[in-house]
N, C-alpha and C. Protein backbone atom coordinates (compact mmCIF):
# COMPACT_ATOMS: atom_id res chain seq x y z
N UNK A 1 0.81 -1.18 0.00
CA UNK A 1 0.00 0.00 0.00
C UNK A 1 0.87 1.26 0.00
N UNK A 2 1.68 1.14 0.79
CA UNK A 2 2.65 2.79 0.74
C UNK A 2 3.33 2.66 -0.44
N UNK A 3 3.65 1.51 -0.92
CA UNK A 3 4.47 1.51 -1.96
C UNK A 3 3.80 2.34 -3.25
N UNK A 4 2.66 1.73 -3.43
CA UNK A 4 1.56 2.59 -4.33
C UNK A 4 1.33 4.02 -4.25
N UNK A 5 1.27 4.46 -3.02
CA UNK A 5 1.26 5.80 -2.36
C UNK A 5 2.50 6.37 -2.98
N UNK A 6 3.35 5.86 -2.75
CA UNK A 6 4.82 7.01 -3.32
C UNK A 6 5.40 6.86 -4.53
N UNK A 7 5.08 5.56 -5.25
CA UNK A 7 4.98 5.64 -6.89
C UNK A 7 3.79 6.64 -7.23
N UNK A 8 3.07 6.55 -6.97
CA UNK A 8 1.93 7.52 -7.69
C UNK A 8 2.27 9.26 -7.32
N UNK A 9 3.13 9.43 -6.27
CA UNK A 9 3.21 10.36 -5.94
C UNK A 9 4.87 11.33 -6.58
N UNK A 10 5.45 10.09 -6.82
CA UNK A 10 6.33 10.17 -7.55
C UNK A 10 6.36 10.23 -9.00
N UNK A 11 5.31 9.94 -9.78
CA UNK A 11 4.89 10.10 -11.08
C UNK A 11 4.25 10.99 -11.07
N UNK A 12 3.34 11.69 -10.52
CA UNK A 12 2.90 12.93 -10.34
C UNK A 12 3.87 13.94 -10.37
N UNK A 13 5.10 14.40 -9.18
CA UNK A 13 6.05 15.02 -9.27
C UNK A 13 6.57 14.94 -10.76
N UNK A 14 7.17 13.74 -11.59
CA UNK A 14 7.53 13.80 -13.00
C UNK A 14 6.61 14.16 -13.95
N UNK A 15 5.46 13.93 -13.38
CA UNK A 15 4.68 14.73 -15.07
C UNK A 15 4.44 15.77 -14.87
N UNK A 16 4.53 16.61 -13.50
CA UNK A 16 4.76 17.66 -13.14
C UNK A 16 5.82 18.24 -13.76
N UNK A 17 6.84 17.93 -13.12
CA UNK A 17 8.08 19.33 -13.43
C UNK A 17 8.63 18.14 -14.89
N UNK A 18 8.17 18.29 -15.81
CA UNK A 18 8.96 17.38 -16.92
C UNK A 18 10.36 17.96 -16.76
N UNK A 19 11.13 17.17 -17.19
CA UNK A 19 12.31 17.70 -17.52
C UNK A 19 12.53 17.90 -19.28
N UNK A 20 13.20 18.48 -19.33
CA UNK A 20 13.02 18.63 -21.04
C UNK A 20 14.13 18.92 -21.64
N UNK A 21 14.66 17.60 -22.80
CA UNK A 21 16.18 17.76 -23.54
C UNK A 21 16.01 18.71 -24.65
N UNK A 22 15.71 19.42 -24.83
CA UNK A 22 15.36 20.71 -25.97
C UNK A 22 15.82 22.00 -25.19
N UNK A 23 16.13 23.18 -26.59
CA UNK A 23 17.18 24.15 -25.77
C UNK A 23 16.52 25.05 -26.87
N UNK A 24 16.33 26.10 -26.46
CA UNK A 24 15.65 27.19 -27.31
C UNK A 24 16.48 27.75 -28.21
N UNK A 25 16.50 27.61 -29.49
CA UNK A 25 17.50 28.28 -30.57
C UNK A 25 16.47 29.52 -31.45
N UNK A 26 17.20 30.32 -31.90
CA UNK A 26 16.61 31.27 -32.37
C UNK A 26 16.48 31.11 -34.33
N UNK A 27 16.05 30.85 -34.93
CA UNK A 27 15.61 30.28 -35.97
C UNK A 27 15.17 31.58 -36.95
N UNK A 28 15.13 31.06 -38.97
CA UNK A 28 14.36 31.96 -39.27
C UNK A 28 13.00 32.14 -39.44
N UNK A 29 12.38 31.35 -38.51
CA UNK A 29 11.06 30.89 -38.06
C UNK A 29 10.66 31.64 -36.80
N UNK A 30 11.59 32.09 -35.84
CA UNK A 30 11.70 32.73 -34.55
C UNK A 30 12.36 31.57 -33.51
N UNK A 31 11.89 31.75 -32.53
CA UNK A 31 12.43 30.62 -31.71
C UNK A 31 12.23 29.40 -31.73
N UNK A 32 12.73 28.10 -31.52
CA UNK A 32 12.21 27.09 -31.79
C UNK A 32 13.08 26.16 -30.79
N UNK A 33 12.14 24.85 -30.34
CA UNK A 33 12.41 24.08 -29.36
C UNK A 33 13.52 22.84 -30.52
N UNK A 34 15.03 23.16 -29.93
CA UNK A 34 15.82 22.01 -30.85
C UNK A 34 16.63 20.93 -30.01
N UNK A 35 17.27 20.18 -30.16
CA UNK A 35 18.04 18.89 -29.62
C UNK A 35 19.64 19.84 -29.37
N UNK A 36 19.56 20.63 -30.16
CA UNK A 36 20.61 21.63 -30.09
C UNK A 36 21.19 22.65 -30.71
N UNK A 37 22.04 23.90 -30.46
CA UNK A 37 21.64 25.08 -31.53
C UNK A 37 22.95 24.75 -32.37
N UNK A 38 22.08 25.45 -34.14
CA UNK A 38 23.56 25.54 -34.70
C UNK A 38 23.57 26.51 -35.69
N UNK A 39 24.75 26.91 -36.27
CA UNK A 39 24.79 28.06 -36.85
C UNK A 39 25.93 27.47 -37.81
N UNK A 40 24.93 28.10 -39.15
CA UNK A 40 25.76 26.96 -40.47
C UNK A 40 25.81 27.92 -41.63
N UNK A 41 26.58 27.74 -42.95
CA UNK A 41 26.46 28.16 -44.24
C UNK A 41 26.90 27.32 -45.03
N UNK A 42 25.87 27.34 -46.01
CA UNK A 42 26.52 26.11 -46.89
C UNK A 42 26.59 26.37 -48.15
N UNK A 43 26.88 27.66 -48.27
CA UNK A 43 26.85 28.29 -49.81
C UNK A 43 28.25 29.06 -50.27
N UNK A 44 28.91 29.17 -51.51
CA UNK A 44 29.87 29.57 -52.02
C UNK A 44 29.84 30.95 -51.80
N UNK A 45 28.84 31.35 -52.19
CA UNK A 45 28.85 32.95 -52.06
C UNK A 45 28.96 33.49 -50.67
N UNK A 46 29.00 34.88 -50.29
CA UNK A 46 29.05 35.35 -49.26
C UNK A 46 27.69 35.59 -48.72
N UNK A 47 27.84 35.67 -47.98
CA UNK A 47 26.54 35.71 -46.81
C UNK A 47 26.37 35.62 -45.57
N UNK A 48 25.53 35.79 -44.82
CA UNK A 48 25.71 35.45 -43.47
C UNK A 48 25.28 34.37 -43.18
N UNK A 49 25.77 33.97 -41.73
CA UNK A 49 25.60 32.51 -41.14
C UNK A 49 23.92 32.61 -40.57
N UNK A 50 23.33 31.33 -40.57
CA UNK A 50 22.36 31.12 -40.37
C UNK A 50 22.01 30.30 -39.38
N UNK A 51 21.19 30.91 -38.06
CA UNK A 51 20.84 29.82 -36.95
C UNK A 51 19.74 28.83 -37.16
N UNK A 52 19.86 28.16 -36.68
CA UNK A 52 18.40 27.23 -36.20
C UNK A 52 18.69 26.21 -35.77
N UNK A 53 18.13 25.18 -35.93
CA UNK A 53 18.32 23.51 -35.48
C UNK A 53 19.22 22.55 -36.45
N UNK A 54 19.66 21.36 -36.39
CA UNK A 54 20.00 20.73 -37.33
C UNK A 54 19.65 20.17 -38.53
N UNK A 55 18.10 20.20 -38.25
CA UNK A 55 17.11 19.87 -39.02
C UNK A 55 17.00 20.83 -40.50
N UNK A 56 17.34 21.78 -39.93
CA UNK A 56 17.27 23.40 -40.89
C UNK A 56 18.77 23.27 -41.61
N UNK A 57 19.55 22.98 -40.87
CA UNK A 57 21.05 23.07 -41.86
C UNK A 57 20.51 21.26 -42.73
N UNK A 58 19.74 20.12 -42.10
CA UNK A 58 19.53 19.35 -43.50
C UNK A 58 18.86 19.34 -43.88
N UNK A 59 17.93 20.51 -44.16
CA UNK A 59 16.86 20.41 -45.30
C UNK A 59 17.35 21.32 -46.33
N UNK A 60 18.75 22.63 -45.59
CA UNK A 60 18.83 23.85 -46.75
C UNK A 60 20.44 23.38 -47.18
N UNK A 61 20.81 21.86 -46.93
CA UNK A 61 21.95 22.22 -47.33
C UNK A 61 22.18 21.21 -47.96
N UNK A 62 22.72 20.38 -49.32
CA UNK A 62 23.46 19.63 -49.88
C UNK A 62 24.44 18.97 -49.44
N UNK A 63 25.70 19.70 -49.49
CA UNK A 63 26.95 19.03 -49.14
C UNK A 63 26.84 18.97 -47.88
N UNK A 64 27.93 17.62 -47.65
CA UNK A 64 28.17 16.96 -46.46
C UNK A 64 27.47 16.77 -45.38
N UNK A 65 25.76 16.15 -45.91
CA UNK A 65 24.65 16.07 -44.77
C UNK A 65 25.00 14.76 -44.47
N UNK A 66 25.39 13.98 -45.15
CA UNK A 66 25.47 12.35 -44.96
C UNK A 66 26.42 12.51 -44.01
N UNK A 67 27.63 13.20 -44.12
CA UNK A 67 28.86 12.75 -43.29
C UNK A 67 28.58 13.96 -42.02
N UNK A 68 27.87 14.53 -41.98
CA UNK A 68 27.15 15.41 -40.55
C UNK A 68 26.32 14.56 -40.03
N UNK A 69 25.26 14.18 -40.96
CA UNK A 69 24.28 12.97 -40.27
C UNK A 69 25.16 11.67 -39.32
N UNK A 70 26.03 11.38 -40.39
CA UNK A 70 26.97 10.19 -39.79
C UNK A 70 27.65 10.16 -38.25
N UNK A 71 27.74 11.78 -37.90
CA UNK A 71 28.68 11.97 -36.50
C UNK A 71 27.73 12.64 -35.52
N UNK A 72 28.44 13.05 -34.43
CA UNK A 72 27.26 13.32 -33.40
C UNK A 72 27.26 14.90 -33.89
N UNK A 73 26.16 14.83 -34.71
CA UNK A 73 25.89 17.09 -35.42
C UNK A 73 25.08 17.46 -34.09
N UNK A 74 25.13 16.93 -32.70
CA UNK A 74 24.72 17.94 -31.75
C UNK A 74 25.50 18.30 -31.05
N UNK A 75 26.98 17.97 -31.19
CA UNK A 75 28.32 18.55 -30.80
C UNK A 75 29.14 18.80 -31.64
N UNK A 76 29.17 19.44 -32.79
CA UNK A 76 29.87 19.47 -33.84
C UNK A 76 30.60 20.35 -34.04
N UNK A 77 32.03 21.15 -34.49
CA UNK A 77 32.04 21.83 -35.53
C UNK A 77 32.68 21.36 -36.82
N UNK A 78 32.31 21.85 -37.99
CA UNK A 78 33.23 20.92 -39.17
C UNK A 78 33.06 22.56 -40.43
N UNK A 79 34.23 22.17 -40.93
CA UNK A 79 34.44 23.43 -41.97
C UNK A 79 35.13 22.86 -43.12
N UNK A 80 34.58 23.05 -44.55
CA UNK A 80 35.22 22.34 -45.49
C UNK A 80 35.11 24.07 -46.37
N UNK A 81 36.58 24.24 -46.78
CA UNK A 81 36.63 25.70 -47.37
C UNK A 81 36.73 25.44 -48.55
N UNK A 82 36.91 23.77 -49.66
CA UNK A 82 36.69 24.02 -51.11
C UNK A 82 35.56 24.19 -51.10
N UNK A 83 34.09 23.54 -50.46
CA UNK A 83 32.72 24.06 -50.71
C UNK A 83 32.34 25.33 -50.23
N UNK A 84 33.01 25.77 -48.70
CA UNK A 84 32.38 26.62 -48.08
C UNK A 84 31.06 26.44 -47.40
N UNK A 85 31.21 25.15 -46.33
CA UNK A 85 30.30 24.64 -45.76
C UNK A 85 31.30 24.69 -44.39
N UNK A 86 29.95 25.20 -43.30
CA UNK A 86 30.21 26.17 -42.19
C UNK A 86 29.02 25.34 -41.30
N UNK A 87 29.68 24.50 -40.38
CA UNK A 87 28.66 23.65 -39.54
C UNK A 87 29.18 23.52 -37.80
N UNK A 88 28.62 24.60 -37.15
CA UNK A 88 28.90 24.23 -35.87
C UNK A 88 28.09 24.42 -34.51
N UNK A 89 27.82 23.33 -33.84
CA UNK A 89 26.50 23.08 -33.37
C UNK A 89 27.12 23.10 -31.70
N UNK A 90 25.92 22.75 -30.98
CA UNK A 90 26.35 22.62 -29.73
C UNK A 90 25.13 23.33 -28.42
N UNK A 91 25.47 23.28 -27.78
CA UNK A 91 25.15 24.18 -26.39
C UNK A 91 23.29 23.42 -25.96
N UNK A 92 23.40 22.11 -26.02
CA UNK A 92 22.23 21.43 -26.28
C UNK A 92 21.56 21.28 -24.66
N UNK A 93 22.97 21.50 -23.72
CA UNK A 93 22.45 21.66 -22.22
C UNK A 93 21.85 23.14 -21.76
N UNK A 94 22.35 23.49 -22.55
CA UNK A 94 21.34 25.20 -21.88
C UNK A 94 20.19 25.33 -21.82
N UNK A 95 19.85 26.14 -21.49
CA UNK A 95 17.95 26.63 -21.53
C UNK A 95 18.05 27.15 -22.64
N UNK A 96 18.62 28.73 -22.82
CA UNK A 96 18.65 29.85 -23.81
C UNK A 96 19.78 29.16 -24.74
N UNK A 97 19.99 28.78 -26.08
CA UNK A 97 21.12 27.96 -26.56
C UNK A 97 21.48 29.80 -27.88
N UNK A 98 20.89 30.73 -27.69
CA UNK A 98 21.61 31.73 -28.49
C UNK A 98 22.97 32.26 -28.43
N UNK A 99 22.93 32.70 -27.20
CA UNK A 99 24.33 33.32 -26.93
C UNK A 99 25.83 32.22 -26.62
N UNK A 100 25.05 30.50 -26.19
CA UNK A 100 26.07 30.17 -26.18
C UNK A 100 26.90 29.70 -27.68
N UNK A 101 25.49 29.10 -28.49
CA UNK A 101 26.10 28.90 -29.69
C UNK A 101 27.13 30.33 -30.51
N UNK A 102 26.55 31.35 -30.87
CA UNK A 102 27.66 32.69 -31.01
C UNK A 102 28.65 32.76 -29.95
N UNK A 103 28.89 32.99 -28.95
CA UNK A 103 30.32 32.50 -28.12
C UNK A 103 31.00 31.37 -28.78
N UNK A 104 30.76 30.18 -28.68
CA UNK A 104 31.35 29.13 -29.40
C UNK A 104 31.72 29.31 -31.11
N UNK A 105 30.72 30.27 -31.75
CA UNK A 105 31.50 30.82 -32.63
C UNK A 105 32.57 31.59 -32.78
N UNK A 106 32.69 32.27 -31.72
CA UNK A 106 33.52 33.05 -31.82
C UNK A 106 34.75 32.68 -31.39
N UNK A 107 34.79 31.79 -30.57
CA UNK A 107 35.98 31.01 -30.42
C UNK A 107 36.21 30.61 -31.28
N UNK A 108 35.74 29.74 -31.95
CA UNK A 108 36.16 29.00 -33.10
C UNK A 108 36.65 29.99 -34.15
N UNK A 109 36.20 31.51 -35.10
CA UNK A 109 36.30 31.92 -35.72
C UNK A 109 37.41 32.81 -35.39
N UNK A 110 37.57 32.83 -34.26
CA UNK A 110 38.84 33.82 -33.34
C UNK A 110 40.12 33.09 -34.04
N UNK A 111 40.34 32.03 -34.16
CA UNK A 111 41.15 31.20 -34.58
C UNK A 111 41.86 31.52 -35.76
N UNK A 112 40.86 31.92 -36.42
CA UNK A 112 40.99 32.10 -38.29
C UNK A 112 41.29 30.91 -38.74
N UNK A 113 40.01 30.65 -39.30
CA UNK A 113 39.86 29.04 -40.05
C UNK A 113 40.13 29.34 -41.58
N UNK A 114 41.11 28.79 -41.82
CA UNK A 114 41.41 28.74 -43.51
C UNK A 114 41.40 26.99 -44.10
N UNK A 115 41.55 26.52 -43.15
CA UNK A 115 41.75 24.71 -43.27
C UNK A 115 40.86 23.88 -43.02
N UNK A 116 40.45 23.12 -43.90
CA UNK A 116 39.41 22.10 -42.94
C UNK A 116 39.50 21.46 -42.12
N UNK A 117 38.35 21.49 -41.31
CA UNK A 117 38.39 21.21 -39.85
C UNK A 117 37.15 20.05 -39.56
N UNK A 118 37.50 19.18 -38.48
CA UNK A 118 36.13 18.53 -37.67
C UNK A 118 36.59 18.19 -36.45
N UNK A 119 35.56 18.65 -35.78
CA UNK A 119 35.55 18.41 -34.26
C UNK A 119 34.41 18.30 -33.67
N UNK A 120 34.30 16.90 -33.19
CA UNK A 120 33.30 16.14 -32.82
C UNK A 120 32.98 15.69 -31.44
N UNK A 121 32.26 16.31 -30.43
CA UNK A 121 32.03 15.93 -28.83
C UNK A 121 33.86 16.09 -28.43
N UNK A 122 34.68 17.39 -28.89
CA UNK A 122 35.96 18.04 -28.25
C UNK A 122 36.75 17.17 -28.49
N UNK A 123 36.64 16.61 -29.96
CA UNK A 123 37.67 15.31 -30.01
C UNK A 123 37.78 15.55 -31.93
N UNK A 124 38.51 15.54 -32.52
CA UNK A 124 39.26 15.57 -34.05
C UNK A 124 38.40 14.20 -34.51
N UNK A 125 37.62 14.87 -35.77
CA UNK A 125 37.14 13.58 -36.78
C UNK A 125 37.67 13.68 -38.26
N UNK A 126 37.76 12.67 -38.65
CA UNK A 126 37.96 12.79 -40.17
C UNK A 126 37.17 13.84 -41.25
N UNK A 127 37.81 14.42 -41.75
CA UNK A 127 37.32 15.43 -43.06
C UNK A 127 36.98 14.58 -44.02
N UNK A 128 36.00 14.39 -44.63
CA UNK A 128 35.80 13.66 -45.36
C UNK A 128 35.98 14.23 -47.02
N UNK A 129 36.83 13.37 -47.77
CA UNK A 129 38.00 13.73 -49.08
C UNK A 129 36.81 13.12 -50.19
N UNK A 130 37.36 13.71 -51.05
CA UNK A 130 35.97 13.67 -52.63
C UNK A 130 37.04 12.15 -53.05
N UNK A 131 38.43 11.84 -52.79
CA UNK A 131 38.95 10.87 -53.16
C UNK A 131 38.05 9.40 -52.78
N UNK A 132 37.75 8.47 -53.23
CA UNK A 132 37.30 7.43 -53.40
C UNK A 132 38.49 6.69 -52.32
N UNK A 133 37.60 5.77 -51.58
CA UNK A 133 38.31 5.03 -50.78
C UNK A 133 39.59 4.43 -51.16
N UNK A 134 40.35 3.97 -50.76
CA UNK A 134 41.46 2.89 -51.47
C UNK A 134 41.30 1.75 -51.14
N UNK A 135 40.57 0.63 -52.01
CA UNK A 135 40.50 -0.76 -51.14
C UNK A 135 41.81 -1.56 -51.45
N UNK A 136 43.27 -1.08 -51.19
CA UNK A 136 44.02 -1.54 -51.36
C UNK A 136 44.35 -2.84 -52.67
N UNK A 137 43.49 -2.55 -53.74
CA UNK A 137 43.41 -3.57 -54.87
C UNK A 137 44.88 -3.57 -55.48
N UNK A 138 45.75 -2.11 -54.96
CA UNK A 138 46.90 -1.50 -55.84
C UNK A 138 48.10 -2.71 -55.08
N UNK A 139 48.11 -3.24 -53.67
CA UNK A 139 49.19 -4.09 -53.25
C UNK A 139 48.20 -5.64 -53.61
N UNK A 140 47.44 -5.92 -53.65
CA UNK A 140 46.92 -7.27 -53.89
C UNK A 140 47.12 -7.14 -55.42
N UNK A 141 47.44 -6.54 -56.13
CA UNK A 141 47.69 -6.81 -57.68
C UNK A 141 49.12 -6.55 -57.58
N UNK A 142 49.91 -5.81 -56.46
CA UNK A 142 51.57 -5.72 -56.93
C UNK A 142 51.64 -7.67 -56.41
N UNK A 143 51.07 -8.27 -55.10
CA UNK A 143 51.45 -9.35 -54.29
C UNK A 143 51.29 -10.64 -55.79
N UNK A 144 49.93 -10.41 -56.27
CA UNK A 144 49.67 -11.02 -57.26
C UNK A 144 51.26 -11.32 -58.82
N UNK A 145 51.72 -10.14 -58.74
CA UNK A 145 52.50 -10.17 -59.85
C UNK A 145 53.83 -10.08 -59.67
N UNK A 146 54.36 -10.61 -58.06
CA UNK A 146 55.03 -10.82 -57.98
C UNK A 146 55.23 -12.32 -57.62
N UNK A 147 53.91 -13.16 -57.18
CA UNK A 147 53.96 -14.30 -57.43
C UNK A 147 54.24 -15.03 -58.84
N UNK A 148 53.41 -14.29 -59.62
CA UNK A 148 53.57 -14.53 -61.24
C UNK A 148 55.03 -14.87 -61.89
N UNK A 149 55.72 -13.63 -61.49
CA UNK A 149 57.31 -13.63 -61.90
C UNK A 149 57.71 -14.66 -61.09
N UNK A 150 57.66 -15.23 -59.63
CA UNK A 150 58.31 -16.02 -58.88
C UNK A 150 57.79 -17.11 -59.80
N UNK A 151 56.40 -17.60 -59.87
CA UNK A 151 55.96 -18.87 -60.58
C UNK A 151 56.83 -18.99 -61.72
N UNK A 152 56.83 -17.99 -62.80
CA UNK A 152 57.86 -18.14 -64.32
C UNK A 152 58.84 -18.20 -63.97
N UNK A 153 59.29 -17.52 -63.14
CA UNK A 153 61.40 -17.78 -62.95
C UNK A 153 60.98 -19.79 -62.70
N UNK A 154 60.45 -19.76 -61.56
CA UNK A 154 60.98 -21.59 -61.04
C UNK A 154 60.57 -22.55 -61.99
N UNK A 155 59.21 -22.03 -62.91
CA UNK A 155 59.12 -22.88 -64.60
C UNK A 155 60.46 -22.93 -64.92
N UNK A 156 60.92 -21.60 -65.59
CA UNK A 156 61.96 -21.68 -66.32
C UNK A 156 63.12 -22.08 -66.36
N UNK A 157 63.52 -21.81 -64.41
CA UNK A 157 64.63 -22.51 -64.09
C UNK A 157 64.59 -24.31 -64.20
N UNK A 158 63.49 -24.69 -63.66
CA UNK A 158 63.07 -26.33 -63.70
C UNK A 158 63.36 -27.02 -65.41
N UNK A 159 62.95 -25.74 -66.45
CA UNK A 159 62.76 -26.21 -67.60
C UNK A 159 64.58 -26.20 -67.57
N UNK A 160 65.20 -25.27 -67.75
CA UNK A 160 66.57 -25.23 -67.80
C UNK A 160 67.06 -26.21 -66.91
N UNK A 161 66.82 -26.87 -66.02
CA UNK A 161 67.50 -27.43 -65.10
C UNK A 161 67.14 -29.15 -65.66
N UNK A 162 66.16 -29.66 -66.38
CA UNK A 162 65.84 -30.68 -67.07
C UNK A 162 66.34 -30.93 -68.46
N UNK A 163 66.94 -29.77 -69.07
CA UNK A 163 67.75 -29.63 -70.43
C UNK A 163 69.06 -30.52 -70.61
N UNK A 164 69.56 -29.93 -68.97
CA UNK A 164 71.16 -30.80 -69.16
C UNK A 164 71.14 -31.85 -68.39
């Protein structure tokens, strides 16, 4: 019986004060409830950077959503300067996530970024290269053709060596 008493009273308290993983970002929609704020550009031309959610940098942006999708984009920053794609997210524990995401820009931009960059939950990720993987086919075809020559030399020597 008490046990019932203080579960129920304890679920009451939680649907009471919810707690809530959403952080108010300022959007070109106005404010909006996101997982976390970010402030992105993903265009060649000049322009200014654009806030909102992550959702908003993948619906307005092309390049490199797969390989943003792929990593944690609610701690992100990543900068690729042949496209000029500008992705850096964060501040997902705050209440107000405006001012911290611009601070965190500004660190970052304090820097002077000319190089591509990724940094993922305060830790270096791979830039991802327009080069095509290497499935190493280039040493399994040298291993291959150097067996080849080994196989013909010991023919040839065997054949020479059965002559006399």
């Amino acid at each position: 019986m008490k046990f019932g008493f203080i579960f129920s009273i304890c679920a009451l308290l939680l649907i009471y004060f919810q707690l809530s993983v959403a952080v108010i970002c300022l959007s070109n929609t106005g404010e909006r409830n996101c997982t976390s704020c970010v402030m992105y550009k993903c265009s060649v031309e000049a322009g200014p950077l654009i806030d909102g959610c992550p959702d908003d940098f993948f619906k307005n942006c092309s390049k490199h959503t797969e390989f943003i999708k792929s990593k944690n984009y609610n701690d992100m920053e990543f900068y690729d300067p042949k496209d000029n794609v500008l992705y850096i997210s964060g501040c997902g524990n705050e209440i107000e996530g405006r001012m911290c995401i611009e601070l965190k820009f500004v660190r970052i931009y304090g820097k002077g970024i000319k190089d591509a960059f990724c940094i993922e939950g305060g830790k270096p990720c791979v830039v991802p290269d327009d080069k095509p993987a290497d499935s190493g086919s280039n040493d399994q075809n040298g291993a291959l053709k150097l067996i080849g020559i080994l196989s013909f030399g010991w023919l040839l020597s065997t054949a020479a060596w059965n002559l006399y």
